[in-house]
C-alpha atoms as a PDB file:
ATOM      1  CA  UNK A   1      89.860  96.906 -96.423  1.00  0.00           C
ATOM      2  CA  UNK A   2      91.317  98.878 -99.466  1.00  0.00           C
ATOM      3  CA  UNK A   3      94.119  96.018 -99.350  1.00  0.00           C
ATOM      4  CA  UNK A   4      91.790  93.076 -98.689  1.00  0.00           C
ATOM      5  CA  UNK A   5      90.358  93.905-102.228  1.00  0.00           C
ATOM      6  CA  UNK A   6      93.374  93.938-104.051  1.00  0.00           C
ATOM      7  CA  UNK A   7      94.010  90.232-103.102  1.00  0.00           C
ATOM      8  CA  UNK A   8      90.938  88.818-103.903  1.00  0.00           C
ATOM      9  CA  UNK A   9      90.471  86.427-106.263  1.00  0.00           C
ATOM     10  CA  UNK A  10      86.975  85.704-107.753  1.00  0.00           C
ATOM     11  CA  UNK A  11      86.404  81.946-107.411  1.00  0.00           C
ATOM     12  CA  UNK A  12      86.189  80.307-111.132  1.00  0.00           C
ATOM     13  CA  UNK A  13      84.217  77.047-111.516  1.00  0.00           C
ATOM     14  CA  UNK A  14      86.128  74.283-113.547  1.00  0.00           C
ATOM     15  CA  UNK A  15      83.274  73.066-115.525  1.00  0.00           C
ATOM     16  CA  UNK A  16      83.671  70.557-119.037  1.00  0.00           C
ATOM     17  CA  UNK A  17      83.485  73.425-121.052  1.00  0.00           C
ATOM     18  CA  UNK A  18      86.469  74.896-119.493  1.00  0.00           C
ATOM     19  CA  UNK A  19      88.019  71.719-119.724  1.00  0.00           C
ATOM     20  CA  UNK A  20      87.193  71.534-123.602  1.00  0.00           C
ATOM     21  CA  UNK A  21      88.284  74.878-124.174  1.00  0.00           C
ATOM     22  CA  UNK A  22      91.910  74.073-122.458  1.00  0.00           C
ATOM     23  CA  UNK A  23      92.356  70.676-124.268  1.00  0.00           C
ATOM     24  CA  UNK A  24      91.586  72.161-127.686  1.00  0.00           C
ATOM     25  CA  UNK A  25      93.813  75.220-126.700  1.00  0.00           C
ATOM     26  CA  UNK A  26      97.081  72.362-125.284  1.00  0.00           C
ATOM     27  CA  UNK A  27      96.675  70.579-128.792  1.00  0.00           C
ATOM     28  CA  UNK A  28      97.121  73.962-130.879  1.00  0.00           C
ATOM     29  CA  UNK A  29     100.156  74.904-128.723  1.00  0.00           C
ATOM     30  CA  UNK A  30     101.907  71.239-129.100  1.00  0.00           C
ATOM     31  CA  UNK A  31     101.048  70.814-132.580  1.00  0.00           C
ATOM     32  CA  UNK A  32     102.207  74.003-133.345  1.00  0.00           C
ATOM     33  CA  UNK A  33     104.717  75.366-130.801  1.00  0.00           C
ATOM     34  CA  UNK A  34     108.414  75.133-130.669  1.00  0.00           C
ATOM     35  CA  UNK A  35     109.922  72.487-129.088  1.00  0.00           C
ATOM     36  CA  UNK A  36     111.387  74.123-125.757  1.00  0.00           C
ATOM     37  CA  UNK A  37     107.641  75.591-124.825  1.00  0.00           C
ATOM     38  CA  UNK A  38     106.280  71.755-125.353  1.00  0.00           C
ATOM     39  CA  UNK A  39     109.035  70.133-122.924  1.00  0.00           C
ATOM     40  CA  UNK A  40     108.708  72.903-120.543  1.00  0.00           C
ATOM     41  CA  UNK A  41     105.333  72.528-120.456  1.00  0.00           C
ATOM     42  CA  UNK A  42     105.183  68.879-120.147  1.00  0.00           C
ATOM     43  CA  UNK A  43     107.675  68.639-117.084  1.00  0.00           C
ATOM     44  CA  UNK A  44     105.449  71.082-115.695  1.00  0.00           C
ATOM     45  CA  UNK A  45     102.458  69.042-115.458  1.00  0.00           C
ATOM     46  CA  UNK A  46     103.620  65.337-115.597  1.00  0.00           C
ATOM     47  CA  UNK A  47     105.780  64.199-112.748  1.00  0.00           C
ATOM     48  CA  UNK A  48     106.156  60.299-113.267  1.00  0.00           C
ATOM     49  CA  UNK A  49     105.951  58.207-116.911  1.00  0.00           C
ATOM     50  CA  UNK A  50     105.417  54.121-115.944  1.00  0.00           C
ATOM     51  CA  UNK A  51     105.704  51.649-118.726  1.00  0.00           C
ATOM     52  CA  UNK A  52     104.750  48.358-118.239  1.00  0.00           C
ATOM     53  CA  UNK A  53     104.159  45.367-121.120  1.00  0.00           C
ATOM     54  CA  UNK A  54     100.726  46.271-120.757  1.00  0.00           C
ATOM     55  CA  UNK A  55     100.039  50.162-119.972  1.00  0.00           C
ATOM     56  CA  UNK A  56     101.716  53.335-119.553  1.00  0.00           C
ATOM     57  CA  UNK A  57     100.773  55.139-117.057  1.00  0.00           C
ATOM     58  CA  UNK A  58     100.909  59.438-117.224  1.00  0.00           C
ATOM     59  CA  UNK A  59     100.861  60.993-113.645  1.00  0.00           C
ATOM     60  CA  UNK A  60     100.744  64.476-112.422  1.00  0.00           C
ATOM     61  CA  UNK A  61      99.745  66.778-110.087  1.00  0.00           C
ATOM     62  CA  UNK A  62      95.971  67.553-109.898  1.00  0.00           C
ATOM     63  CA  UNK A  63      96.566  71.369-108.645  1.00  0.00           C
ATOM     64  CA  UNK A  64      98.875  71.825-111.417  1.00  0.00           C
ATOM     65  CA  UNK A  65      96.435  70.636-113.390  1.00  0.00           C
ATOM     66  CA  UNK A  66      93.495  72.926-111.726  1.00  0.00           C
ATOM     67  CA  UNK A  67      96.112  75.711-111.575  1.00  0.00           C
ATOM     68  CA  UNK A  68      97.061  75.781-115.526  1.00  0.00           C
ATOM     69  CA  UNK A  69      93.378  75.573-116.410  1.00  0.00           C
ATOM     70  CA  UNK A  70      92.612  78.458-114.217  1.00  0.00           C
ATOM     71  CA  UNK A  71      96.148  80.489-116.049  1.00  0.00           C
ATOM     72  CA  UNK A  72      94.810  79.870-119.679  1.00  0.00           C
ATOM     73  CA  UNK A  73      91.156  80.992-118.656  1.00  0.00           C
ATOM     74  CA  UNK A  74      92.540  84.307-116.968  1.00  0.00           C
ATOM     75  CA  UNK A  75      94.303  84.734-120.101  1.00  0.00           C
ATOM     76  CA  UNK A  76      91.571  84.386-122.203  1.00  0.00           C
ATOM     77  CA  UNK A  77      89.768  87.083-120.439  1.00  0.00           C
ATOM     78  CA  UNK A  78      92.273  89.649-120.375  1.00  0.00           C
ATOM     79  CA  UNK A  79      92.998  88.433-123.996  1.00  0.00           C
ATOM     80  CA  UNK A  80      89.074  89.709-124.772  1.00  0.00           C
ATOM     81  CA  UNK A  81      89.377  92.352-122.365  1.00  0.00           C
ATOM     82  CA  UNK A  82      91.899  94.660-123.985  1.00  0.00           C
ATOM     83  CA  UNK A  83      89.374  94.157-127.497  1.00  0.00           C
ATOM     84  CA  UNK A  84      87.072  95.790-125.639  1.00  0.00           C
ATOM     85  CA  UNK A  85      86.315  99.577-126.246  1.00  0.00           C
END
């Protein structure tokens, strides 16, 4: 039982707020981080660039997606965590 504990994982809802506070949080790092953490971290979530004379097309991996939101939210909490007495 002891062990079933220490692998759960509390579910966390994705809601636009979330999303908001990821998309505000990508733009800081790009604008603002170095250029290895910015390629890294786009191969990471894009897998295919199509240009056309029209469109361009960005495609990735929705659980990658889900999975980085979830990462930066986690973060966040431990981040307010530890400024907690």
């Amino acid at each position: 039982m002891e062990r079933a504990k220490e692998h759960f994982v509390p579910q966390i809802r994705i809601d636009p707020a979330l999303i908001e506070r990821f998309g505000r949080m990508m733009q800081e790092h790009f604008a603002s981080g170095s250029v290895p953490f910015r390629k890294a971290y786009l191969q990471s979530l894009i897998t295919v660039v199509e240009i056309d004379d029209k469109y361009i097309s960005i495609r990735g991996s929705k659980d990658v997606l889900e999975k980085a939101v979830i990462a930066s939210f986690r973060r966040e909490r431990a981040m307010l965590l530890k400024h907690v007495p």
